[in-house]
C-alpha atoms as a PDB file:
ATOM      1  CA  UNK A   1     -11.670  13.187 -15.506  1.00  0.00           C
ATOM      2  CA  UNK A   2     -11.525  14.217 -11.696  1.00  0.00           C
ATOM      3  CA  UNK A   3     -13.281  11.140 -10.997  1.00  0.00           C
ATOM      4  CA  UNK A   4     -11.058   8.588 -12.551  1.00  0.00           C
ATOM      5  CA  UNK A   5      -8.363  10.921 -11.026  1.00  0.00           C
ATOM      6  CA  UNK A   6      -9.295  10.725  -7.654  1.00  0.00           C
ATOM      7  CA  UNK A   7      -9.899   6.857  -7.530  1.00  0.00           C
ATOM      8  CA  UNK A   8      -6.685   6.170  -9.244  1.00  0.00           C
ATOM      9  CA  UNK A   9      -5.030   8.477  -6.377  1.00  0.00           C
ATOM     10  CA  UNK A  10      -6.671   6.372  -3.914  1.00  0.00           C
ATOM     11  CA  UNK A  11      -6.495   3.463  -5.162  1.00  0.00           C
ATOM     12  CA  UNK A  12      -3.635   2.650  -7.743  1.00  0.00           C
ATOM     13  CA  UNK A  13      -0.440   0.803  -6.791  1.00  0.00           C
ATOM     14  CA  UNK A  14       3.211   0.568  -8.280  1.00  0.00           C
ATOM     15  CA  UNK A  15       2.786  -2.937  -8.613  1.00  0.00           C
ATOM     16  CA  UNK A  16      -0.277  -2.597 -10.249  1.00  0.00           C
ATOM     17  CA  UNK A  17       1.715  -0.008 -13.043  1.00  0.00           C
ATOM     18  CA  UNK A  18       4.661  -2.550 -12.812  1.00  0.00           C
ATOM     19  CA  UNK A  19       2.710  -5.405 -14.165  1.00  0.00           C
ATOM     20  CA  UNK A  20       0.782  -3.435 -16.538  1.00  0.00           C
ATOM     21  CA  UNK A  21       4.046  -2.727 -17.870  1.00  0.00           C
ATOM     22  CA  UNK A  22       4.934  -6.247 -18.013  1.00  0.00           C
ATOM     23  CA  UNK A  23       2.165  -7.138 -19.582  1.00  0.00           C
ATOM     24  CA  UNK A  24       1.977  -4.644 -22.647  1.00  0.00           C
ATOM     25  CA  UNK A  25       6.083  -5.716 -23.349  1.00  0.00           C
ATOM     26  CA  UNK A  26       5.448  -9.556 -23.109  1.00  0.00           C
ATOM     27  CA  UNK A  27       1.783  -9.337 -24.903  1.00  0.00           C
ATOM     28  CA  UNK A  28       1.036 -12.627 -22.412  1.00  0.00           C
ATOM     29  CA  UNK A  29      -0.818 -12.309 -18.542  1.00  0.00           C
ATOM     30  CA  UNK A  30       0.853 -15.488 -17.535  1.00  0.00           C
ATOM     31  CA  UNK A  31       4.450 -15.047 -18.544  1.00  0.00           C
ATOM     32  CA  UNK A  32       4.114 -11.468 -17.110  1.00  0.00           C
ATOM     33  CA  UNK A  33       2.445 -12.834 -13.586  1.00  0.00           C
ATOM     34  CA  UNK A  34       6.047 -15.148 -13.668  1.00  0.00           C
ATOM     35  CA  UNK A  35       8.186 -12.297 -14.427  1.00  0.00           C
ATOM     36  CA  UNK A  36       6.641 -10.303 -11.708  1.00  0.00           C
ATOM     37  CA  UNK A  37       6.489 -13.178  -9.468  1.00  0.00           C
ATOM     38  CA  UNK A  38       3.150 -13.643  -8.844  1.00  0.00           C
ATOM     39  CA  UNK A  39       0.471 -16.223  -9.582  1.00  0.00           C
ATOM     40  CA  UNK A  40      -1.584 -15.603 -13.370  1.00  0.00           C
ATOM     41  CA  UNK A  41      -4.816 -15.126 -11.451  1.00  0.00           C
ATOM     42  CA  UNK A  42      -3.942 -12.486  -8.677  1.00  0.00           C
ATOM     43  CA  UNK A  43      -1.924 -11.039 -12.500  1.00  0.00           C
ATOM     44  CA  UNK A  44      -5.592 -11.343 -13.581  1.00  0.00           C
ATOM     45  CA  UNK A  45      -7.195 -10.198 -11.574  1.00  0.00           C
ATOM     46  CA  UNK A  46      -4.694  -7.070 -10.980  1.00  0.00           C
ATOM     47  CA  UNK A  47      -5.593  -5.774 -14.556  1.00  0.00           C
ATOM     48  CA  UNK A  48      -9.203  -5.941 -14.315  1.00  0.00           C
ATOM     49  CA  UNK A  49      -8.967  -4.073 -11.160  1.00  0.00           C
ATOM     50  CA  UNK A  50      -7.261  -1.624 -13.132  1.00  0.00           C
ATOM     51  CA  UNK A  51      -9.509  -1.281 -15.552  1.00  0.00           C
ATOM     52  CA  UNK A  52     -12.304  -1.254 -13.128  1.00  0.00           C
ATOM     53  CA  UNK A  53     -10.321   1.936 -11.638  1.00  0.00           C
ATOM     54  CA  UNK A  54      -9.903   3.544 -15.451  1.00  0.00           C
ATOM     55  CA  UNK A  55     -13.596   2.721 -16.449  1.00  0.00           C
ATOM     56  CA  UNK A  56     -12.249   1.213 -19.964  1.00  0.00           C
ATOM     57  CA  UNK A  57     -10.542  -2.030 -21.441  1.00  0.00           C
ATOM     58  CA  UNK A  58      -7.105  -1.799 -21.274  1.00  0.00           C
ATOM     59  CA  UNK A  59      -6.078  -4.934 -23.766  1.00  0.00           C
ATOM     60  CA  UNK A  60      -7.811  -7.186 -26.107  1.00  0.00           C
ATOM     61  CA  UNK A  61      -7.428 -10.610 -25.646  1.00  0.00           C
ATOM     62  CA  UNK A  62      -6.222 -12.896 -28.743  1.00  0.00           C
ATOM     63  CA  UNK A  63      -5.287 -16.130 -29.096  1.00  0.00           C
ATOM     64  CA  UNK A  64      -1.888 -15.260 -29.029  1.00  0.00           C
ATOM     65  CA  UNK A  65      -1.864 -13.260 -25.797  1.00  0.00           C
ATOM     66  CA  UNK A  66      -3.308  -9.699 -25.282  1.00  0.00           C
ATOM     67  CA  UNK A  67      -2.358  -6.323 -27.266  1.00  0.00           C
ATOM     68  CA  UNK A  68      -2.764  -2.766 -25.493  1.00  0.00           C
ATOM     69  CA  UNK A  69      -6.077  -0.677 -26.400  1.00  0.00           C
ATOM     70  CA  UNK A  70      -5.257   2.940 -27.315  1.00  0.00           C
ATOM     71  CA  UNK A  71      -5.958   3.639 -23.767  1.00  0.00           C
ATOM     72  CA  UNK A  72      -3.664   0.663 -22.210  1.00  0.00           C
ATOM     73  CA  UNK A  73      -0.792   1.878 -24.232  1.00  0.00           C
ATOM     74  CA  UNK A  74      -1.250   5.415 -23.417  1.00  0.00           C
ATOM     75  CA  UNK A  75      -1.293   4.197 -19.633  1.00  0.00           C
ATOM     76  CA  UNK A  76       1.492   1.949 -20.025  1.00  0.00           C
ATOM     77  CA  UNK A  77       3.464   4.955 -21.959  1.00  0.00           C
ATOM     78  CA  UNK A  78       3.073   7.248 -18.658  1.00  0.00           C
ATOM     79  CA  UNK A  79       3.712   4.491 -16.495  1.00  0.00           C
ATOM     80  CA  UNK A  80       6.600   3.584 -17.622  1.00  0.00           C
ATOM     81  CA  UNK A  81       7.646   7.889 -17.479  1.00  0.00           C
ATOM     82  CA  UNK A  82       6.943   7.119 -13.984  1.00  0.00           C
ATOM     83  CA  UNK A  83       9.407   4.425 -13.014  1.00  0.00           C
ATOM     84  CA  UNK A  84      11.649   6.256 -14.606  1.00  0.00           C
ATOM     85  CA  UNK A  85      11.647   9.194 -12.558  1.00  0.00           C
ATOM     86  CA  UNK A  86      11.248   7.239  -9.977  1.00  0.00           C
ATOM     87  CA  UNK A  87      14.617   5.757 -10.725  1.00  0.00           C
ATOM     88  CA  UNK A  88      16.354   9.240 -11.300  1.00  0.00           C
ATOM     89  CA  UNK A  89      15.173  10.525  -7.974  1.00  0.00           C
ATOM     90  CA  UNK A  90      16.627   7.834  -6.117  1.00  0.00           C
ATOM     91  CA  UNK A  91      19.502   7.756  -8.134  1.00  0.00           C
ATOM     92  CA  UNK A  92      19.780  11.909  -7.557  1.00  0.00           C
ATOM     93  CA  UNK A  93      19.529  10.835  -3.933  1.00  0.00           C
ATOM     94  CA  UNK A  94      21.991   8.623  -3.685  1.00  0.00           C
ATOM     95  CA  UNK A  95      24.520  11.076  -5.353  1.00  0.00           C
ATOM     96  CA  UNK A  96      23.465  13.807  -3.241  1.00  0.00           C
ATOM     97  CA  UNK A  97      24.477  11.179  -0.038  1.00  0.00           C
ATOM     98  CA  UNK A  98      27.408  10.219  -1.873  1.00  0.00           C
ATOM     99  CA  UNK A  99      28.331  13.661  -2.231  1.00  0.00           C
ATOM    100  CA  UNK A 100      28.194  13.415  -6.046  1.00  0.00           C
ATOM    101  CA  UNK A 101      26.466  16.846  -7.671  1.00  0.00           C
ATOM    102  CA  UNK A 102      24.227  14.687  -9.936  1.00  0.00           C
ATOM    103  CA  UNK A 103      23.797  12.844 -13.218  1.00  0.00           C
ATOM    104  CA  UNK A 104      22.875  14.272 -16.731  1.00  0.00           C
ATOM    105  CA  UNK A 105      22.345  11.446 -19.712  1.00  0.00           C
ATOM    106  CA  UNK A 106      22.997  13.598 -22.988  1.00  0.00           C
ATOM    107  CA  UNK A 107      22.005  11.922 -26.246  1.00  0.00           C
ATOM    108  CA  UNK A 108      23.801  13.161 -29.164  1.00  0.00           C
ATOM    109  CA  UNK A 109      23.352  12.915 -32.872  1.00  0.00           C
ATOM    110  CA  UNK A 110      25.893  13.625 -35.343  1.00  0.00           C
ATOM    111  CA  UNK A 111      26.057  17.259 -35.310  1.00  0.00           C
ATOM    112  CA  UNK A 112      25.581  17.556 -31.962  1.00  0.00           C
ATOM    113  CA  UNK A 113      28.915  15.291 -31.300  1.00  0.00           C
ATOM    114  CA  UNK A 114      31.487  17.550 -32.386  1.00  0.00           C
ATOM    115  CA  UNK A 115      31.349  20.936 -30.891  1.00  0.00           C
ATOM    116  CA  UNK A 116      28.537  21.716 -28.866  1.00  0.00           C
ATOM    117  CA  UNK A 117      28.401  19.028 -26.290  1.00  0.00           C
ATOM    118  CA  UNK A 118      32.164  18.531 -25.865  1.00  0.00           C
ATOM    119  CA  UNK A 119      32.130  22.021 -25.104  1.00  0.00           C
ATOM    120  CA  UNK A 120      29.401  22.242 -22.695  1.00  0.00           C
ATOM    121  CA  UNK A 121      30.154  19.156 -20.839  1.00  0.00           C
ATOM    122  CA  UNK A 122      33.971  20.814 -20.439  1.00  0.00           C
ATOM    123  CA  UNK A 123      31.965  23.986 -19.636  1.00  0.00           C
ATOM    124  CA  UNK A 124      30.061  22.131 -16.531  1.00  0.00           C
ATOM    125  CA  UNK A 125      32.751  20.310 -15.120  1.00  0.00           C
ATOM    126  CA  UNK A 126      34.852  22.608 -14.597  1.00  0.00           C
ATOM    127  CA  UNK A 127      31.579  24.553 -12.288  1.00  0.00           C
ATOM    128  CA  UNK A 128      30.871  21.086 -11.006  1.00  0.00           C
ATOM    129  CA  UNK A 129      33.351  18.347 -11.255  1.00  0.00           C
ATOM    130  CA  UNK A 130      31.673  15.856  -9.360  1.00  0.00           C
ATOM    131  CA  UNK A 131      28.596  15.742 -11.531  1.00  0.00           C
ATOM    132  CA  UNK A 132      28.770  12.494 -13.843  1.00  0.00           C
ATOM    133  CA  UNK A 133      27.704  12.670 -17.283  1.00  0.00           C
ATOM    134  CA  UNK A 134      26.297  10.033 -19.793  1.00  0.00           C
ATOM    135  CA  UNK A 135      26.374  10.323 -23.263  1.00  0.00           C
ATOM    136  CA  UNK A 136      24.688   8.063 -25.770  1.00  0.00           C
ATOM    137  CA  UNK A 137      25.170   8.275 -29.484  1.00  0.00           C
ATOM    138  CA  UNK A 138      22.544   7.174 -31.909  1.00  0.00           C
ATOM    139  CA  UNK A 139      19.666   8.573 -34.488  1.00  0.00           C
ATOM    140  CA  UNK A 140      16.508  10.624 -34.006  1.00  0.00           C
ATOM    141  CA  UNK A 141      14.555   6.768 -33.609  1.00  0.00           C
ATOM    142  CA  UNK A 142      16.541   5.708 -31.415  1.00  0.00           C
ATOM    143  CA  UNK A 143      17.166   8.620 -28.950  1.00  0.00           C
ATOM    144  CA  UNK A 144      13.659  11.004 -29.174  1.00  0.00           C
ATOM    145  CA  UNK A 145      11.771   7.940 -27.601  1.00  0.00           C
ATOM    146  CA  UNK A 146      13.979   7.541 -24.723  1.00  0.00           C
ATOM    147  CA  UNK A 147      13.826  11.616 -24.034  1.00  0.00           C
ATOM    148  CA  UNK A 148       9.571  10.998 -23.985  1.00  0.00           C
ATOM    149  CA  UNK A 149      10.217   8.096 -21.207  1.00  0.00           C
ATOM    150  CA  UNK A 150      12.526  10.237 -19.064  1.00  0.00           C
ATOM    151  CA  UNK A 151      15.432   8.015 -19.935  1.00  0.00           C
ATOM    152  CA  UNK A 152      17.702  10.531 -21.724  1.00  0.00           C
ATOM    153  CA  UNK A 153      17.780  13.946 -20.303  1.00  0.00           C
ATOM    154  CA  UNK A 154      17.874  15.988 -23.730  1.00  0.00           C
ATOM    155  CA  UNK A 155      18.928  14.977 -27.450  1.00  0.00           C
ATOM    156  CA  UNK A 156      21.737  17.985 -29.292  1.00  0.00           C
ATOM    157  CA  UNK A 157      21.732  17.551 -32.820  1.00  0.00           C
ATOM    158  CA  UNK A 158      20.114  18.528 -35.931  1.00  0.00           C
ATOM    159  CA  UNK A 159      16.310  19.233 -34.570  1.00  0.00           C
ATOM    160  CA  UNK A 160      13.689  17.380 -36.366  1.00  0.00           C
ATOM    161  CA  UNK A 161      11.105  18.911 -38.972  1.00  0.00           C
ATOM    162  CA  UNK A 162       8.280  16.775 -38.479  1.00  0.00           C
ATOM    163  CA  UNK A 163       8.857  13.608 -36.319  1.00  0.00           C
ATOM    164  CA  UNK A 164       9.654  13.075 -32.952  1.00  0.00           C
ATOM    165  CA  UNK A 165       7.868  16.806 -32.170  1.00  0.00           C
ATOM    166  CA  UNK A 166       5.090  15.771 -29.795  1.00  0.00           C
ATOM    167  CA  UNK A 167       5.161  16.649 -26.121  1.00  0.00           C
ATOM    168  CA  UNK A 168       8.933  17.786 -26.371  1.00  0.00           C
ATOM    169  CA  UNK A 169      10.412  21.166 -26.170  1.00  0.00           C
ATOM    170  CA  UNK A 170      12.822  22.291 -29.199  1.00  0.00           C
ATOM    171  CA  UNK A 171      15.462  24.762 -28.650  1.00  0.00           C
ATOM    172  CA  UNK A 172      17.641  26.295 -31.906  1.00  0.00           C
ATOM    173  CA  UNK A 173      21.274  26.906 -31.256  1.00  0.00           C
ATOM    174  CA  UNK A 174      23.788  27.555 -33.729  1.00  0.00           C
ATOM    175  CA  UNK A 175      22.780  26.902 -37.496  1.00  0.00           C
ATOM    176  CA  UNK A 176      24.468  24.445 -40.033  1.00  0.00           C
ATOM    177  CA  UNK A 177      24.791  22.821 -43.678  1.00  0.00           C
ATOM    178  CA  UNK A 178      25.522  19.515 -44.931  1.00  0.00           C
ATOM    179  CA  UNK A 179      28.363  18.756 -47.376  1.00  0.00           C
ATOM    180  CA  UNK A 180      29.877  16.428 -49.486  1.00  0.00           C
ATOM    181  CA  UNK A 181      33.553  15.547 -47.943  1.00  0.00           C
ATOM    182  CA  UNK A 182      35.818  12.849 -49.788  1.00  0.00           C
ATOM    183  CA  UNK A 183      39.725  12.341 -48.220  1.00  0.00           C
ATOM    184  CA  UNK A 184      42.407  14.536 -49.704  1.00  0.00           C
ATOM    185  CA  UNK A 185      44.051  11.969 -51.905  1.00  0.00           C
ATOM    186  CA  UNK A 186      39.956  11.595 -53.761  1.00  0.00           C
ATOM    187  CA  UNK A 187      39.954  11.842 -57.630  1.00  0.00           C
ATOM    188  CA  UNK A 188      37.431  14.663 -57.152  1.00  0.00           C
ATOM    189  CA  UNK A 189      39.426  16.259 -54.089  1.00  0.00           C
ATOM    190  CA  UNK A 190      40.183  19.935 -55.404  1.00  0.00           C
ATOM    191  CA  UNK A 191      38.031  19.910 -58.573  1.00  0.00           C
ATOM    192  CA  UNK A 192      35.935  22.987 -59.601  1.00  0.00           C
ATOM    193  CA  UNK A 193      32.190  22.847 -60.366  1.00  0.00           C
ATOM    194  CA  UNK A 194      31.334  19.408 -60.209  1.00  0.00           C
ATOM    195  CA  UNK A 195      28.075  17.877 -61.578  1.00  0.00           C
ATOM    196  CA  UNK A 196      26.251  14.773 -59.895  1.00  0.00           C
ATOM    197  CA  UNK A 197      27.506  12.736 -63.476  1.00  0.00           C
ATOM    198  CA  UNK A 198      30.873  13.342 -61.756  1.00  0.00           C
ATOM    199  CA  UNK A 199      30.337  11.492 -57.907  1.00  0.00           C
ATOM    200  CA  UNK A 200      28.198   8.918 -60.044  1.00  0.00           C
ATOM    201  CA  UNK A 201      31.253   6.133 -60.025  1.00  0.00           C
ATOM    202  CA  UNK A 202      32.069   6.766 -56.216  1.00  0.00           C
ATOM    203  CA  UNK A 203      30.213   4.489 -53.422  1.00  0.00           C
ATOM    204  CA  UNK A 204      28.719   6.658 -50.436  1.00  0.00           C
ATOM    205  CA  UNK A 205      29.005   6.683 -46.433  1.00  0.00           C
ATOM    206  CA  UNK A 206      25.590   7.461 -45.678  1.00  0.00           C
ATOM    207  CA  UNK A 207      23.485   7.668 -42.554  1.00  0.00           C
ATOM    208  CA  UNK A 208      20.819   4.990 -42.235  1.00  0.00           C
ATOM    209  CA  UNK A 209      17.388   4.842 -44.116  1.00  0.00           C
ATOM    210  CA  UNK A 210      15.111   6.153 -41.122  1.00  0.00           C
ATOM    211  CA  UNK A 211      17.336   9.121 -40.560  1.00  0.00           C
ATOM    212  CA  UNK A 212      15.817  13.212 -42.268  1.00  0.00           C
ATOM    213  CA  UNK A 213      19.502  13.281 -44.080  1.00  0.00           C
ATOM    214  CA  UNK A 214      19.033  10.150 -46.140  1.00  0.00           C
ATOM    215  CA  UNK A 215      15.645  10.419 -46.875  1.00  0.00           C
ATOM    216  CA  UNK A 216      16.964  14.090 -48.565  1.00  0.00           C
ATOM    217  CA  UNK A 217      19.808  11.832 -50.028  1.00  0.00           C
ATOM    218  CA  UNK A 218      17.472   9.286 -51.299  1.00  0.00           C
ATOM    219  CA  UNK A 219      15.431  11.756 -53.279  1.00  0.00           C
ATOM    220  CA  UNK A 220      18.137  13.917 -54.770  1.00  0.00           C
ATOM    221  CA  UNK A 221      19.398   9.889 -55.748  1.00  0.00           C
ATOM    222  CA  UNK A 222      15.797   9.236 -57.658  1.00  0.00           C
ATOM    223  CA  UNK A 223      16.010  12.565 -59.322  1.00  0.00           C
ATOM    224  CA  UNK A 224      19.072  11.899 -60.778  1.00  0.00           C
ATOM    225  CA  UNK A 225      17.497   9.118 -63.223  1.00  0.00           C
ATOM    226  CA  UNK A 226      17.106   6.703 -60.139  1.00  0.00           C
ATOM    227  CA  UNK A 227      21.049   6.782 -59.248  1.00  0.00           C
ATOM    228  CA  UNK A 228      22.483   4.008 -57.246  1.00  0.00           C
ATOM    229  CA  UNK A 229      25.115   4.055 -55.716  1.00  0.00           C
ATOM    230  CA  UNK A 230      27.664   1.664 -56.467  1.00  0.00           C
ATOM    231  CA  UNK A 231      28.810   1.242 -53.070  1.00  0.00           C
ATOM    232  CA  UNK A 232      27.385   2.131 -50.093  1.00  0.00           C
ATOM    233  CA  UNK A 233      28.666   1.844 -46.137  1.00  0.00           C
ATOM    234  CA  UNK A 234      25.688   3.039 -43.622  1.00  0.00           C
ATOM    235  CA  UNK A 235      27.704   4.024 -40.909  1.00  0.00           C
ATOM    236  CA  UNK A 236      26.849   7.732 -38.079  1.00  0.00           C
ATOM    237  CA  UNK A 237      29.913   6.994 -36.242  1.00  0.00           C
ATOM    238  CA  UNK A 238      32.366   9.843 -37.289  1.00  0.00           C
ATOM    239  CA  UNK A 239      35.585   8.527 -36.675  1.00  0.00           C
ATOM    240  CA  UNK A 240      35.003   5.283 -38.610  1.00  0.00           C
ATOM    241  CA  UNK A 241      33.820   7.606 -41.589  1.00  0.00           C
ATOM    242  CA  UNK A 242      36.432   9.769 -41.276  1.00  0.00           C
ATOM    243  CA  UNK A 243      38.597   6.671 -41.438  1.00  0.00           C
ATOM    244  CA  UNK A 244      36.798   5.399 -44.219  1.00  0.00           C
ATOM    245  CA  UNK A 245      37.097   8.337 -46.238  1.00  0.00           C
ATOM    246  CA  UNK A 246      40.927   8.869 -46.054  1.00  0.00           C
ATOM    247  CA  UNK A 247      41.865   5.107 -46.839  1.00  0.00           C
ATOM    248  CA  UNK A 248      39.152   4.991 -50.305  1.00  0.00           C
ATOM    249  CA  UNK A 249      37.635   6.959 -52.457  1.00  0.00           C
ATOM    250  CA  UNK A 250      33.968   7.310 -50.597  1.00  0.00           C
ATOM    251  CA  UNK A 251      31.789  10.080 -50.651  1.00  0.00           C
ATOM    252  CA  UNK A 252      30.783  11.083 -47.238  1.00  0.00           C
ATOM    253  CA  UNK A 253      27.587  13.119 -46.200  1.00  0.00           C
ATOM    254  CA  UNK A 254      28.075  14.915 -43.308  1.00  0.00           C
ATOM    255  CA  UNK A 255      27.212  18.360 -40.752  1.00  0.00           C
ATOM    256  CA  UNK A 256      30.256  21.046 -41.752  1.00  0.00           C
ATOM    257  CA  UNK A 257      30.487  21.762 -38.211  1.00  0.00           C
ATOM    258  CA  UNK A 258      31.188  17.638 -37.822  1.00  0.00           C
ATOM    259  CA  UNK A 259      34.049  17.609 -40.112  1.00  0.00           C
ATOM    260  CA  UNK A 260      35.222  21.292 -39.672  1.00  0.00           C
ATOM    261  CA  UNK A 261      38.350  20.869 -37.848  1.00  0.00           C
ATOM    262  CA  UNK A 262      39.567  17.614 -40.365  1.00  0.00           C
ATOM    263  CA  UNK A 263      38.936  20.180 -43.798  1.00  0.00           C
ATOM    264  CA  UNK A 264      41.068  22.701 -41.775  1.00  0.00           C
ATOM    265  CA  UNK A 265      43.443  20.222 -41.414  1.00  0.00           C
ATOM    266  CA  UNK A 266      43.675  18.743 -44.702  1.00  0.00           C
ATOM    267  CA  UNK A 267      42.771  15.333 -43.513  1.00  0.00           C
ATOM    268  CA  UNK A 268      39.329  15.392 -45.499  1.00  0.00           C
ATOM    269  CA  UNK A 269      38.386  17.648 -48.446  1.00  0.00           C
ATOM    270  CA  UNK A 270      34.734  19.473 -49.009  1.00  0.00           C
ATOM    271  CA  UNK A 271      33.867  18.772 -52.655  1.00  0.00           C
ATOM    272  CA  UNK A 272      32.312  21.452 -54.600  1.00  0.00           C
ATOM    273  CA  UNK A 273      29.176  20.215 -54.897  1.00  0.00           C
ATOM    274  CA  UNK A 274      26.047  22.128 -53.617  1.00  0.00           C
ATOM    275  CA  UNK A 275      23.899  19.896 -52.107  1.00  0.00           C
ATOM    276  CA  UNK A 276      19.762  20.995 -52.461  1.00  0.00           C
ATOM    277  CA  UNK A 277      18.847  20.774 -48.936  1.00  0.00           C
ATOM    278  CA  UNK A 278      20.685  20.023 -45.526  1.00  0.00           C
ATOM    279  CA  UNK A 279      20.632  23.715 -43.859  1.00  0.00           C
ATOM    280  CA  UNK A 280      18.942  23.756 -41.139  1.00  0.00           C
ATOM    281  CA  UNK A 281      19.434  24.173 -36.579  1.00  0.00           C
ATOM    282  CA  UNK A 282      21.307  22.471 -34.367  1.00  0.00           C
ATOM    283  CA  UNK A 283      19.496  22.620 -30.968  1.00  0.00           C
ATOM    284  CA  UNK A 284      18.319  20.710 -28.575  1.00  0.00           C
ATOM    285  CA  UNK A 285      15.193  18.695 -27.853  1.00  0.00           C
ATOM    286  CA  UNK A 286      14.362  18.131 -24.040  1.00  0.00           C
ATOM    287  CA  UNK A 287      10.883  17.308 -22.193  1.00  0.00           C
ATOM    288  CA  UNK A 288      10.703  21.182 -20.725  1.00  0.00           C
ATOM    289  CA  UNK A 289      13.129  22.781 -17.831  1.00  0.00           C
ATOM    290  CA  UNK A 290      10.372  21.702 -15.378  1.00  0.00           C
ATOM    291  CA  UNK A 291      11.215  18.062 -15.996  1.00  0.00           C
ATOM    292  CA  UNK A 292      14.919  18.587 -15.628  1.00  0.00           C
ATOM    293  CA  UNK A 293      17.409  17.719 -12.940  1.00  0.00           C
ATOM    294  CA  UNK A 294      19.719  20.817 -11.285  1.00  0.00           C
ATOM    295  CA  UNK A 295      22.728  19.121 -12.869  1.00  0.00           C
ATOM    296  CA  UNK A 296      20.771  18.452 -16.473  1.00  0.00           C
ATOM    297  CA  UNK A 297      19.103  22.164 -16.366  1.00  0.00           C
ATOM    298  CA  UNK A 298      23.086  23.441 -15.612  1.00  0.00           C
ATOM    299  CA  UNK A 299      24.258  20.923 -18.493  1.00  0.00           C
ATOM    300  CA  UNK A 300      21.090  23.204 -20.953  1.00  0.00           C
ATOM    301  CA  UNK A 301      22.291  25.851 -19.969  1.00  0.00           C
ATOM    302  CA  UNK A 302      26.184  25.295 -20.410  1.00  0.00           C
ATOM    303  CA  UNK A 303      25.070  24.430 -24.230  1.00  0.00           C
ATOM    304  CA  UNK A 304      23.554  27.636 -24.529  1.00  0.00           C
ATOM    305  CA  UNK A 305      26.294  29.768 -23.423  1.00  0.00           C
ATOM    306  CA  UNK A 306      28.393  27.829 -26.072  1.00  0.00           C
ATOM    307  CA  UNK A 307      26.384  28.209 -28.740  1.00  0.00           C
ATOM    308  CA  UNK A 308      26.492  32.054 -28.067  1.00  0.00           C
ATOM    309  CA  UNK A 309      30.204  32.017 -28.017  1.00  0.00           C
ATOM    310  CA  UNK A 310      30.246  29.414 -31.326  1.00  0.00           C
ATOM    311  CA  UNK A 311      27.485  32.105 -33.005  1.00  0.00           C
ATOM    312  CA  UNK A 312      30.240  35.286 -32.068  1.00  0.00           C
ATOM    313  CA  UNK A 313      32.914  33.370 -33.501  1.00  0.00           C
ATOM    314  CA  UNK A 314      31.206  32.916 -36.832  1.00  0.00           C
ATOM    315  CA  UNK A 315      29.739  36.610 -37.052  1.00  0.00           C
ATOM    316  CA  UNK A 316      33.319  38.007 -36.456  1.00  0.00           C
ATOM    317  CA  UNK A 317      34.581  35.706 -39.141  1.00  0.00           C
ATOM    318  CA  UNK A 318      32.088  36.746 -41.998  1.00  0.00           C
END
């Protein structure tokens, strides 16, 4: 290991990594040598070096381009980590000449939407109002990925059981549920003691397939003599939901701390319906504090210190 270490110290280049990249996202030597700009044999002649350098084959050749070994995509995976940091530092030193305080990029899932990072990103601009903050919406798939490659800071929302675990730090927060909601004018809005026979004739707003919550959806769905749903709208965007819910009579599947404030307010109703599973952490899911920014390890711990004020608030209410 020290060996192949050393030489790739010595030795490697960026534009050696860049095309590598190239190469593994096109599957094709020549049409990544033209979208690096440089002729297919010097592109050639580039990877072997590099896997003269390694000591092993980094793609098979086909007829139908080349496809990364284990050990090509494993290179091309921390590769592309580094052009990503790469671009954050000189995008954190830009802002420092600009006189900006940095950049966080926040990904948030469902539960994570409502309280907790509206809260902490209030929290951290008013310590630092000149920081700028991104945040992207989306699933587990779609965000955990982009945390691995350095591209999104940290993920808040419901932490994941199984998937999306490896190399990535998990931190619990507050703890929540997931309940049925329907909008106040709902045939079942108000009813006592409900039985699945009862939502059986109402469609569903339901996250997408590839998502923990509809898995757990899916299966309470086959056990109740393979159920489908007569209707369904796959939809994680809240206020489109929430929309959705008070103009029809939908069933909606949601966080309680995501539809908290619109119960309290009449606007949507929480059936009474226990649902078997959905309890679980909210927290958030980040690469480790050694891989953060000043402004993203500010933006952790403004989260934190919400959560703690979220958990009082809840104890002195029970």
């Amino acid at each position: 290991m020290a060996r192949l270490y050393n030489r790739a110290l010595n030795r490697l280049k960026l534009r050696q990594l860049s095309l590598l990249v190239t190469v593994g996202r096109l599957g094709n030597i020549q049409a990544a040598a033209q979208a690096e700009n440089i002729s297919q044999p010097a592109a050639t002649r580039m990877v072997k070096d590099l896997e003269a350098d390694f000591d092993t084959q980094l793609f098979e050749r086909t007829n139908r381009g080349v496809i990364p070994t284990a050990q090509g995509a494993a290179l091309i995976r921390h590769a592309q980590l580094i052009f990503t940091q790469l671009s954050n530092a000189t995008q954190e030193m830009e802002d420092i000449t600009e006189g900006s305080a940095g950049r966080i990029v926040v990904g948030t899932l469902l539960a994570g939407a409502a309280q907790l990072v509206p809260m902490a990103v209030q929290r951290v601009l008013s310590e630092r109002p000149n920081v700028t903050i991104r945040i992207m919406e989306g699933t587990n798939d779609a965000l955990m990925p982009r945390v691995q490659t350095g591209e999104v800071d940290m993920v808040v929302g419901r932490l994941p059981h199984h998937r999306h675990r490896k190399g990535l730090m998990q931190v619990p927060l507050i703890h929540d549920d997931v309940v049925l909601v329907v909008g106040r004018n709902h045939p079942l809005a108000g009813r006592a003691d409900l039985t699945f026979d009862d939502l059986r004739p109402y469609g569903w707003i339901l996250p997408p397939p590839e998502t923990t919550l509809r898995r757990q959806m899916d299966e309470v769905f086959v056990e109740a003599a393979q159920y489908e749903p007569p209707k369904v709208v796959e939809s994680v965007n809240y206020l489109s939901n929430r929309t959705l819910l008070g103009a029809g009579e939908l069933i909606g599947l949601v966080p309680r701390t995501v539809a908290a404030l619109d119960m309290a307010l009449n606007v949507l109703t929480r059936l009474d319906y226990a649902l078997p599973f959905g309890s679980g952490p909210i927290g958030v899911t980040h690469r480790g504090d050694d891989q953060l920014s000043p402004a993203a390890l500010l933006f952790l711990l403004a989260l934190q210190e919400e959560a703690e004020v979220l958990n009082r608030g809840r104890a002195a209410s029970s």
